[in-house]
Protein backbone atom coordinates (compact mmCIF):
# COMPACT_ATOMS: atom_id res chain seq x y z
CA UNK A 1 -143.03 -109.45 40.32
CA UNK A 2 -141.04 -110.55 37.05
CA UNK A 3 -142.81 -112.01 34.54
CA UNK A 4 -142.59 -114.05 31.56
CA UNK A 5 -145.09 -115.44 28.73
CA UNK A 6 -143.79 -119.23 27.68
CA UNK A 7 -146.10 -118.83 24.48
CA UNK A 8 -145.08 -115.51 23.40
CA UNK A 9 -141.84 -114.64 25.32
CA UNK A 10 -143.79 -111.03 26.43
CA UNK A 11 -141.90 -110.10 29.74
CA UNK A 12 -144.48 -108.04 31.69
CA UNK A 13 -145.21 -107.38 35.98
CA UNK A 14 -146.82 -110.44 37.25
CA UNK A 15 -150.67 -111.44 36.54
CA UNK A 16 -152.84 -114.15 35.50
CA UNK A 17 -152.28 -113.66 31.79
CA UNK A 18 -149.65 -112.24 29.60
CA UNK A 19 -150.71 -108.37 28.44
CA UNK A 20 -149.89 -109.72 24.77
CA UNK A 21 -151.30 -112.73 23.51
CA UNK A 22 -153.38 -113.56 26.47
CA UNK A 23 -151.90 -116.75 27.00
CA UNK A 24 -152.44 -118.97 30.63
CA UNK A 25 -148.55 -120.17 30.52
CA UNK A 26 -146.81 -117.94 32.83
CA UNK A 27 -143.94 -118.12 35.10
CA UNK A 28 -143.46 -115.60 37.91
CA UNK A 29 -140.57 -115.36 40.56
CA UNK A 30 -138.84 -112.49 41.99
CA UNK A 31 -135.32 -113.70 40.71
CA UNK A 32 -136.92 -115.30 37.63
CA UNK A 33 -134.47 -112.52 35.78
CA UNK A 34 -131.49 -113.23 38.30
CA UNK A 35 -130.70 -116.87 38.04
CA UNK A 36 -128.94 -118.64 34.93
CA UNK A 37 -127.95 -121.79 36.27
CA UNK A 38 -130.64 -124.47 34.27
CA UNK A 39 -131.26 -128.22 33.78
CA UNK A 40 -133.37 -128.69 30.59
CA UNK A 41 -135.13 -132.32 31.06
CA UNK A 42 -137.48 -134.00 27.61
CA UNK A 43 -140.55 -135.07 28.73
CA UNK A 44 -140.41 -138.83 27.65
CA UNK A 45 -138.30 -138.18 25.40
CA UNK A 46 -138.04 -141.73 23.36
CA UNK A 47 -141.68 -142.31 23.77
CA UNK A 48 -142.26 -138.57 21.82
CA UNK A 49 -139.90 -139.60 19.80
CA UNK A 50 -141.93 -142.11 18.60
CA UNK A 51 -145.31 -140.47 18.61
CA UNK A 52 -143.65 -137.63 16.41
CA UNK A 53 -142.83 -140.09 14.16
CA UNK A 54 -145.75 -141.85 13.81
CA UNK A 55 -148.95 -139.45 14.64
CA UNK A 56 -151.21 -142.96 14.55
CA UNK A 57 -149.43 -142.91 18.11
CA UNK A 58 -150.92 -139.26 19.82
CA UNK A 59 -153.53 -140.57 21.85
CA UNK A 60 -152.05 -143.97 22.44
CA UNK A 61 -150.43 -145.20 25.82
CA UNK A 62 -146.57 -146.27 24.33
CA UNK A 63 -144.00 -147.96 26.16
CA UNK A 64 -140.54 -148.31 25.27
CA UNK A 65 -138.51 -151.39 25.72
CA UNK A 66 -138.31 -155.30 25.44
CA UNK A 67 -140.53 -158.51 25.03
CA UNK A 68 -142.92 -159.69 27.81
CA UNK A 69 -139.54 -160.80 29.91
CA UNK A 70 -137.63 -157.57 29.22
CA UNK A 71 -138.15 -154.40 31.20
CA UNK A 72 -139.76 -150.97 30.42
CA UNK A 73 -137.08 -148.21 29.74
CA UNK A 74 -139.70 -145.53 29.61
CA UNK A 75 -143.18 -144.66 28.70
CA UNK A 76 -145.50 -141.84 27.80
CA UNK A 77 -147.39 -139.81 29.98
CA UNK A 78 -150.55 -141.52 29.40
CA UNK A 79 -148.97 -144.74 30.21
CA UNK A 80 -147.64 -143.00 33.39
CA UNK A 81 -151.16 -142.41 34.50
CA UNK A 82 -151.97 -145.98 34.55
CA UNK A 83 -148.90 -146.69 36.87
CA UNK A 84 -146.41 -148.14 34.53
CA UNK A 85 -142.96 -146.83 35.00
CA UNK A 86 -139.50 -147.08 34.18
CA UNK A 87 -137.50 -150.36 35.09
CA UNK A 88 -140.97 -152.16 35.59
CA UNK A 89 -141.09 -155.73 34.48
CA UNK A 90 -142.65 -155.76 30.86
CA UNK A 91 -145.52 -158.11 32.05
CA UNK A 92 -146.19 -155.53 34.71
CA UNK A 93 -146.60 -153.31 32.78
CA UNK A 94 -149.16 -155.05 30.52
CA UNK A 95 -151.64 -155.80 33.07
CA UNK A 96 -151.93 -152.12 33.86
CA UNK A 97 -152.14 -150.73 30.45
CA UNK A 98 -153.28 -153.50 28.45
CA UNK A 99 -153.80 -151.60 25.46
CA UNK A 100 -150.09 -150.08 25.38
CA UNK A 101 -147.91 -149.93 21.93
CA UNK A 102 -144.70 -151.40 22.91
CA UNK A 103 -141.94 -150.24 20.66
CA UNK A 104 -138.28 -151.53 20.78
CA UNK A 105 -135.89 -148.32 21.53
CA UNK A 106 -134.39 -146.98 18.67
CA UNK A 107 -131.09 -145.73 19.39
CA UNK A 108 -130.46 -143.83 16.15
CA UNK A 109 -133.54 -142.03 16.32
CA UNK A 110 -133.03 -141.26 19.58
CA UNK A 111 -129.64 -139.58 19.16
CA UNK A 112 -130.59 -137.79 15.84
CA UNK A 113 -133.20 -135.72 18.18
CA UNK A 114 -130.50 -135.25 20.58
CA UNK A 115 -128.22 -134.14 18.51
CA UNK A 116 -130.76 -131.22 17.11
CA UNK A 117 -131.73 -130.26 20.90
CA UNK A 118 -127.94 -129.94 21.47
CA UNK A 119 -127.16 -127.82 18.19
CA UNK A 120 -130.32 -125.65 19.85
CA UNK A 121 -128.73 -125.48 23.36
CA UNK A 122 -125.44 -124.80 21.88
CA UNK A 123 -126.83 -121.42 20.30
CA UNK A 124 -127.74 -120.31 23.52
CA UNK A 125 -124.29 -120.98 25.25
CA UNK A 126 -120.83 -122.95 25.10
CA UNK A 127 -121.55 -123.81 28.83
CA UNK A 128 -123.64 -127.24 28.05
CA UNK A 129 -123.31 -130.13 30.19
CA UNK A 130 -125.17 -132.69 28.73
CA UNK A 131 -126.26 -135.92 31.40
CA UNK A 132 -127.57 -138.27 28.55
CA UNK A 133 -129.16 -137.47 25.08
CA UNK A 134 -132.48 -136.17 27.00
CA UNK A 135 -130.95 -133.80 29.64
CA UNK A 136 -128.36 -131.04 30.25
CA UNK A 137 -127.52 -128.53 32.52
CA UNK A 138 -126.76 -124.88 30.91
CA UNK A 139 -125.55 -122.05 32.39
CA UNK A 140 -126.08 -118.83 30.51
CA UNK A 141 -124.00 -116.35 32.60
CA UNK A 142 -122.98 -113.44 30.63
CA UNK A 143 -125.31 -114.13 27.97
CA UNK A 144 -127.80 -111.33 28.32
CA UNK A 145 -125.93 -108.90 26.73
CA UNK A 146 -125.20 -111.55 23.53
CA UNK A 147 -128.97 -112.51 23.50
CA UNK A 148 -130.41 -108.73 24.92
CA UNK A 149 -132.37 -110.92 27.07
CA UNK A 150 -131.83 -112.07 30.35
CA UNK A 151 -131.82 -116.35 30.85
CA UNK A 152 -134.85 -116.88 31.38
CA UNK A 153 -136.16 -115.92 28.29
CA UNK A 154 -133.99 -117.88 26.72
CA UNK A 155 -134.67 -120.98 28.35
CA UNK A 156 -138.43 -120.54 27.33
CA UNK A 157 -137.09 -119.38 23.96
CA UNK A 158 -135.15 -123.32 23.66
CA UNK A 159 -138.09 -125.23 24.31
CA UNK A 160 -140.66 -123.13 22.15
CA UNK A 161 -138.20 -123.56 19.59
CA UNK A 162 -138.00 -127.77 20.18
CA UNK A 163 -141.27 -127.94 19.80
CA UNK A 164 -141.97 -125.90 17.08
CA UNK A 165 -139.17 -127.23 14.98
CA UNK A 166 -138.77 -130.88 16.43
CA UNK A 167 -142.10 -131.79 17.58
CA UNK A 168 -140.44 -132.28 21.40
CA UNK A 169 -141.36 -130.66 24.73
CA UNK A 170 -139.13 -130.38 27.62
CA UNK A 171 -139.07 -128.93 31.23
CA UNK A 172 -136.64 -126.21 32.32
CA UNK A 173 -135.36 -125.84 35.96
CA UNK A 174 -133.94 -122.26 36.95
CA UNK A 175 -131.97 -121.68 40.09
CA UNK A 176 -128.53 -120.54 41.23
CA UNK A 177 -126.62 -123.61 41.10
CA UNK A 178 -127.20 -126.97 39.50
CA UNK A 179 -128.62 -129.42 42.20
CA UNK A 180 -131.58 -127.00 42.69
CA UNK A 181 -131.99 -126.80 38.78
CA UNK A 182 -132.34 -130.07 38.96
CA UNK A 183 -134.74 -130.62 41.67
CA UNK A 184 -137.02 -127.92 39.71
CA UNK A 185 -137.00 -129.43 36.51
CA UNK A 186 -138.91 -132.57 37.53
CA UNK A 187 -141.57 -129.91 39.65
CA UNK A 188 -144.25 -129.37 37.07
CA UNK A 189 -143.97 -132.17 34.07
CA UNK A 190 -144.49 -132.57 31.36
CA UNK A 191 -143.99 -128.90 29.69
CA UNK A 192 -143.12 -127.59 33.18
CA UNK A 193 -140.67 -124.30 33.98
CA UNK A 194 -139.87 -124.34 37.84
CA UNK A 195 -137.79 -121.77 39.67
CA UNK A 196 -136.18 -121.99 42.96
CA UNK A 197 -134.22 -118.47 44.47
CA UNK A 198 -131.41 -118.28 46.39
CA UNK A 199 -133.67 -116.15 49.05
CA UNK A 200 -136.26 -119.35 49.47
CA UNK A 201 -133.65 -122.16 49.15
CA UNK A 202 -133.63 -122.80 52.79
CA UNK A 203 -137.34 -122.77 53.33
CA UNK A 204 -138.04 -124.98 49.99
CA UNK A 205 -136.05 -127.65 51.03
CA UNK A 206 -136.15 -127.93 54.86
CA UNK A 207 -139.39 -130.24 54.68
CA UNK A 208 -137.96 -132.63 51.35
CA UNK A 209 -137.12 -135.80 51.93
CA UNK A 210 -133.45 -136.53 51.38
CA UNK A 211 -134.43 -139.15 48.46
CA UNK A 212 -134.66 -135.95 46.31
CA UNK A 213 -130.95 -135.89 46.89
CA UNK A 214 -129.55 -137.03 43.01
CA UNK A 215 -127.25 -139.72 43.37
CA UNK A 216 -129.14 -141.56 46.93
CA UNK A 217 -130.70 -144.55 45.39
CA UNK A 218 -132.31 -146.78 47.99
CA UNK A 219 -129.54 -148.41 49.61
CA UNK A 220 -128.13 -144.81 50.60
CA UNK A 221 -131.73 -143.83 51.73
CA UNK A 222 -131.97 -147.06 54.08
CA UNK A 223 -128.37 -146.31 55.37
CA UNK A 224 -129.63 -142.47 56.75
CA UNK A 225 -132.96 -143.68 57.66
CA UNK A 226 -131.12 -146.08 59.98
CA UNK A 227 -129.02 -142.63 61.06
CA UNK A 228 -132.84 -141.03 61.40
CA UNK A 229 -132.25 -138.74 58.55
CA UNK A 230 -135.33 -138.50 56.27
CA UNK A 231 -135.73 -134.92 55.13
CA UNK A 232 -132.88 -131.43 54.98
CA UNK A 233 -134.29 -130.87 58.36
CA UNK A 234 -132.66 -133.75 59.93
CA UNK A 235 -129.57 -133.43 57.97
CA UNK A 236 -128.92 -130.02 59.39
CA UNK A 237 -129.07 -131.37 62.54
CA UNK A 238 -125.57 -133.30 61.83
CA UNK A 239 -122.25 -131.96 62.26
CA UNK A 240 -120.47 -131.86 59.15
CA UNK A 241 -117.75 -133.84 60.88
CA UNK A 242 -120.06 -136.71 62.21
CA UNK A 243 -121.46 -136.62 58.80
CA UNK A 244 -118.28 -137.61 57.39
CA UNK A 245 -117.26 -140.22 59.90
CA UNK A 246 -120.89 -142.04 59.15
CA UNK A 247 -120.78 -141.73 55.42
CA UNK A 248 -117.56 -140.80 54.14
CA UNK A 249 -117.51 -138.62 51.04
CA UNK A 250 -121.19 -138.81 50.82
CA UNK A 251 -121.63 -137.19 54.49
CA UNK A 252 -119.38 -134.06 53.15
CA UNK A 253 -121.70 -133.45 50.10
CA UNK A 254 -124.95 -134.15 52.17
CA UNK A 255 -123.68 -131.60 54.52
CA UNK A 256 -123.48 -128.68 51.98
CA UNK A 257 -126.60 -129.83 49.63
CA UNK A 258 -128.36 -129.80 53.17
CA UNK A 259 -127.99 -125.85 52.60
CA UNK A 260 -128.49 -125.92 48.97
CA UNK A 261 -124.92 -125.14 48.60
CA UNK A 262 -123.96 -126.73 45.27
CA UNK A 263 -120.06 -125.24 44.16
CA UNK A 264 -120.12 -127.64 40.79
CA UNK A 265 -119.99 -125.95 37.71
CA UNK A 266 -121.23 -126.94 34.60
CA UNK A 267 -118.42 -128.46 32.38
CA UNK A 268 -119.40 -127.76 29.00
CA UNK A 269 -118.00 -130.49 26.59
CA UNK A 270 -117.11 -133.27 29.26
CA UNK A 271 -116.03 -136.37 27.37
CA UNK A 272 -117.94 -139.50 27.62
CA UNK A 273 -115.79 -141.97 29.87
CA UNK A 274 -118.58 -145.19 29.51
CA UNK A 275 -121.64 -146.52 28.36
CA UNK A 276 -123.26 -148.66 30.49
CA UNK A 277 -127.03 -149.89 31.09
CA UNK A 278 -128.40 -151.62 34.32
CA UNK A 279 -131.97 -152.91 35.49
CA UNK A 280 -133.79 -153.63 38.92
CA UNK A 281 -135.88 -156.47 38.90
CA UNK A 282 -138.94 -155.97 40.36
CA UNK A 283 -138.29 -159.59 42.55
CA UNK A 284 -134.50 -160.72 43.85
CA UNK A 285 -133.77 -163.48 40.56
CA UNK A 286 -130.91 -166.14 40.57
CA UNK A 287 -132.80 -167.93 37.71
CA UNK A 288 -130.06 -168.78 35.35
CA UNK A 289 -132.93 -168.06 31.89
CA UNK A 290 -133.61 -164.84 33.38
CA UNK A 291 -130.44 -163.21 33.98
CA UNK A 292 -129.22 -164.48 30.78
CA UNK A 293 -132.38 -162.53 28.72
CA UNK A 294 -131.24 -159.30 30.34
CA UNK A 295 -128.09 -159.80 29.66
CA UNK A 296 -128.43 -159.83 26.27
CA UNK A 297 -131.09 -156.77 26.28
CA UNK A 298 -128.60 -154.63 28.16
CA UNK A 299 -125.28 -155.51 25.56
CA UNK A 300 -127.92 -154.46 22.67
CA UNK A 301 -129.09 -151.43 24.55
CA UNK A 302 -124.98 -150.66 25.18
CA UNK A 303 -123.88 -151.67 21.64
CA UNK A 304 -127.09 -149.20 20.35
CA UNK A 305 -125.83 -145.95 22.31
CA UNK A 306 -122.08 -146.65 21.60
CA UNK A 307 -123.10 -147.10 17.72
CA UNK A 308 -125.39 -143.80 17.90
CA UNK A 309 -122.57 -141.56 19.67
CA UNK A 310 -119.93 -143.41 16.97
CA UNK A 311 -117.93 -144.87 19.65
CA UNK A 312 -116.59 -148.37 21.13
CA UNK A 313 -114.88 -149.94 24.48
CA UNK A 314 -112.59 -151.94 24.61
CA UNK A 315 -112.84 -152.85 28.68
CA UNK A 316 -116.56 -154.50 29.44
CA UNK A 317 -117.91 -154.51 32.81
CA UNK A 318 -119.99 -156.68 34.55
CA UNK A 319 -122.26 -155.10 37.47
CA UNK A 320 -124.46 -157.44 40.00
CA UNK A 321 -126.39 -156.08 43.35
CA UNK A 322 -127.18 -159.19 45.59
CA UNK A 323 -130.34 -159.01 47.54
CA UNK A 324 -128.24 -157.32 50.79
CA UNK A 325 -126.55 -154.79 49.02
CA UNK A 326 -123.63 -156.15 48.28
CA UNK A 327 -122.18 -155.11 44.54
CA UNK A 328 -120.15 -157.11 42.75
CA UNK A 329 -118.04 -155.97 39.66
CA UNK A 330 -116.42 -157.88 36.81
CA UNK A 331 -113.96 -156.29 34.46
CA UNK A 332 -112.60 -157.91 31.21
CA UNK A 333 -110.13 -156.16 28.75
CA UNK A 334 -110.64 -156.95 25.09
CA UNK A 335 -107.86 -157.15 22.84
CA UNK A 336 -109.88 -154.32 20.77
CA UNK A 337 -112.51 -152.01 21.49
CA UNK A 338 -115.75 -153.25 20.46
CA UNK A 339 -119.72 -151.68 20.08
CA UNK A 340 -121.10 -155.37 18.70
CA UNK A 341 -124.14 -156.68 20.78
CA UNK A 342 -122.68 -159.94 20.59
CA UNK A 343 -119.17 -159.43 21.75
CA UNK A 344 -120.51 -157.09 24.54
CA UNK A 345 -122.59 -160.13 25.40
CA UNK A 346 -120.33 -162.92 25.42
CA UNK A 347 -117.68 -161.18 27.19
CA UNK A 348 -120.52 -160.01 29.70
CA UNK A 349 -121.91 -163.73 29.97
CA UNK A 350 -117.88 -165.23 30.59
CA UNK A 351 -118.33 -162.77 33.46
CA UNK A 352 -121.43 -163.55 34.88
CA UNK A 353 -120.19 -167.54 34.87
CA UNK A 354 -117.28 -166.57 36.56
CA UNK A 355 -119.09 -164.89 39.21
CA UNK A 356 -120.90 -168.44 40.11
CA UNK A 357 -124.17 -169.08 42.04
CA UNK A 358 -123.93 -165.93 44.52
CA UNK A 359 -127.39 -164.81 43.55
CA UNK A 360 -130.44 -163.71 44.04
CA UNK A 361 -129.92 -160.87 42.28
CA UNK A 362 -131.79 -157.48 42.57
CA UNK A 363 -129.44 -155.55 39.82
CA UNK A 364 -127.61 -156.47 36.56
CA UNK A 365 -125.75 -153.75 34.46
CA UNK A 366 -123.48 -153.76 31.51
CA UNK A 367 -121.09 -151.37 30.16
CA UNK A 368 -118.26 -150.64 28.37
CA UNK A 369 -115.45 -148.05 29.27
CA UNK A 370 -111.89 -147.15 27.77
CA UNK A 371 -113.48 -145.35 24.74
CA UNK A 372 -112.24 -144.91 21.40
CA UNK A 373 -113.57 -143.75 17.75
CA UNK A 374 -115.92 -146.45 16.36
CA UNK A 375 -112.91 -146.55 13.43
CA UNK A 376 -110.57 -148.53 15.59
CA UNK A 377 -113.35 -151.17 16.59
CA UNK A 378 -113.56 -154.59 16.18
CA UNK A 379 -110.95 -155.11 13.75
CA UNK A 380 -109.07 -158.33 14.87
CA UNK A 381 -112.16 -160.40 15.30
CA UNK A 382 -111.04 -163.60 17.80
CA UNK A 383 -108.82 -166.36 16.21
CA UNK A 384 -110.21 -168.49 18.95
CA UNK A 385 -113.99 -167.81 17.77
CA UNK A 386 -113.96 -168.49 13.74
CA UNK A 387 -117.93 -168.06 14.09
CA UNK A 388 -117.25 -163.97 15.31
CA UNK A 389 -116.82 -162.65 12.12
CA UNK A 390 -119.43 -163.53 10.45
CA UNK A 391 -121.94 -162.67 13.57
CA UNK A 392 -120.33 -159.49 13.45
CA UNK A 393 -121.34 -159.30 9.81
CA UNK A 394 -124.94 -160.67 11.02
CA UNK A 395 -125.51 -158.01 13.40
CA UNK A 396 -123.99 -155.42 10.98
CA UNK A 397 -127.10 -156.41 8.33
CA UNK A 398 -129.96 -156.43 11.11
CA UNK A 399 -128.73 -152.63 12.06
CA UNK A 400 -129.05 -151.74 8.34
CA UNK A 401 -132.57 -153.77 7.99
CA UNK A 402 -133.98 -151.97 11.45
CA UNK A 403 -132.63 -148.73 10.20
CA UNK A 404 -134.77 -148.94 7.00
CA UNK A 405 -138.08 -151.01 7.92
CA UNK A 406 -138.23 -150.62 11.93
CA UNK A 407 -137.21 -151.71 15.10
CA UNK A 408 -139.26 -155.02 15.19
CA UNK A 409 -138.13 -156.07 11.46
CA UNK A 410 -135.32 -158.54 12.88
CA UNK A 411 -135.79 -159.73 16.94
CA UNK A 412 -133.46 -162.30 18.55
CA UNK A 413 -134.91 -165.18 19.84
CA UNK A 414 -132.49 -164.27 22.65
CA UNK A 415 -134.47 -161.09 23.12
CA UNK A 416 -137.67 -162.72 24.15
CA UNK A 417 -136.33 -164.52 27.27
């Protein structure tokens, strides 16, 4: 059976350890040399960030995100251990790892490291398809004759070199088309490099349940459990037609991913169309206080990624999931594209007024959309807000001041709600 050292890169007939540097880290598969389809995932990525920043941080449980009323947006592994997870309330959070570093997301950072992972990924092929600055699919058909080694070495190649030269680990998925890649990178993290063949694709997934599916967030999930569909095995029971007359579009994709049939390719270069952030509150809120603090969290997290990828939007959106389901959307063009915190907010918080008392709430999400360069923002201000100038000014400064002495040099009052 192929073969293939992660440590040294030794290709060799399948054993226990590789023939060269007798290293433990192997990955075996029969088509581990006949797939190139791959989703590369970082393993906590802004938390490692951090701890390769600042070593004092190794052995320390980190999370990343807000004040005790904000939310976690992710943690590190030993964090993960104790049960804290992504989206969690911060207070949560806190009672299960006490001890936990909580570090405000740098944005900046963040993309810098992304950036250098992409540069790395780009060596390797023009067919990128990056999901967010931790994750991409690659395909690397056609390459083994440019490289003189087939994908998979490759692959193991990228993240050797990430860690080597960026102090950052990641977890490869290899399969024949990209919802399987997918599935296998989250297998075997952190540090993990999963395959699944074409010739066990049928057999891998006939027992999974359908929340594996990417894209069926719980409301989706409730709607086929209602249907009796909880794993691929029920799902192949449908007809592709009833399929379609239960769930629409969905029920057509379901159908063919119920196979492992996947006929997207990856679109190297796609541009960015929005920016947007969103939250599930652990509890259904209508509390005014509440709502308003994550407002404010989610414009900064927005205004941070459209500052790191040098953009702005000049339509901001207003998201809201009501404890049945229900999603309500709120759109509001802006004379000017904008990546300021505080306009994002404002315009956000004219939204959510508008909307009225229709809560509780179990979601809240920002973004912006309608794209441009980050040269044609903000450059009217609002001759019906004299005071936006000089917060725009304000907010300018405090990015300069975190850049230099840290994330928690300046906090907004606003922040801590």
């Amino acid at each position: 059976m192929p073969a293939l050292c992660r440590d040294c890169l030794t290709t060799f007939d399948a054993g226990r350890r590789c023939p060269a540097c007798f290293g433990p880290r192997i990955v075996a598969h029969p088509e581990l040399f006949d797939l190139s389809v791959a989703h590369m995932d970082c393993d906590a990525f802004y938390a490692s960030v951090e701890k390769r920043d600042n070593p004092e941080l190794a052995d320390k449980p980190v999370i990343i995100g807000g004040g005790r009323r904000g939310v976690v947006s992710t943690a590190c592994y030993i964090a993960r251990i104790r049960g804290v997870h992504s989206a969690m309330p911060m207070f949560q959070a806190l009672k299960l790892c006490p001890d936990a570093v909580v570090i405000k997301p740098r944005m900046q950072a963040y993309s810098e490291a992304s950036r250098a992972i992409r540069a790395m990924m780009d060596d390797l092929t023009p067919a990128v398809e990056p999901l967010s600055l931790d994750e991409a699919f690659l395909d690397l058909s056609g390459t083994r004759k440019l490289h003189g080694a087939p994908p998979a070495v490759m692959l193991a190649r990228l993240v050797k070199r990430m860690q080597d030269e960026l102090g950052l680990t990641g977890s490869i998925g290899l399969s024949h088309n990209k919802f399987l890649a997918k599935i296998a990178s989250d297998m075997d993290k952190p540090r993990g490099f999963s395959v699944i063949g074409k010739a066990e694709t049928a057999d891998f997934l006939r027992d999974k349940p359908v929340r594996l599916i990417w894209g069926v967030g719980a409301a989706t999930q409730q709607a086929l459990e209602r249907a009796g569909i909880r794993s691929f095995a029920d799902l192949l029971r449908w007809d592709r037609r009833d399929l379609y007359a239960r769930f629409g579009a969905m029920g057509d994709r379901l159908y063919f991913l119920a196979r492992g049939q996947d006929r997207r390719r990856v679109s190297a270069n796609a541009p960015v169309k929005s920016i947007s952030k969103e939250t599930t509150f652990h509890e259904d809120t209508g509390d005014a206080d509440i709502l308003d603090g994550h407002l404010w969290r989610l414009s900064e997290q927005v205004a941070d990624r459209a500052k790191a990828r040098a953009l702005a939007g000049q339509v901001v959106t207003l998201k809201l999931k009501r404890a049945d389901h229900r999603l309500i959307t709120r759109r509001r063009s802006l004379p000017d594209a904008t990546q300021l915190a505080d306009r994002i907010y404002r315009t956000a918080r004219a939204l959510l007024d508008q909307v009225g008392s229709k809560g509780p709430y179990r979601l809240i999400g920002v973004g912006i959309s309608q794209l441009v360069d980050e040269g044609r923002a903000d450059l009217s201000g609002d001759l019906l807000d004299p005071q936006a100038r000089q917060r725009s000014n304000a907010e300018r400064a405090a990015d300069a001041i975190r850049e230099k002495f840290g994330p928690d040099a300046i906090i907004k009052g606003r922040s801590l709600r």
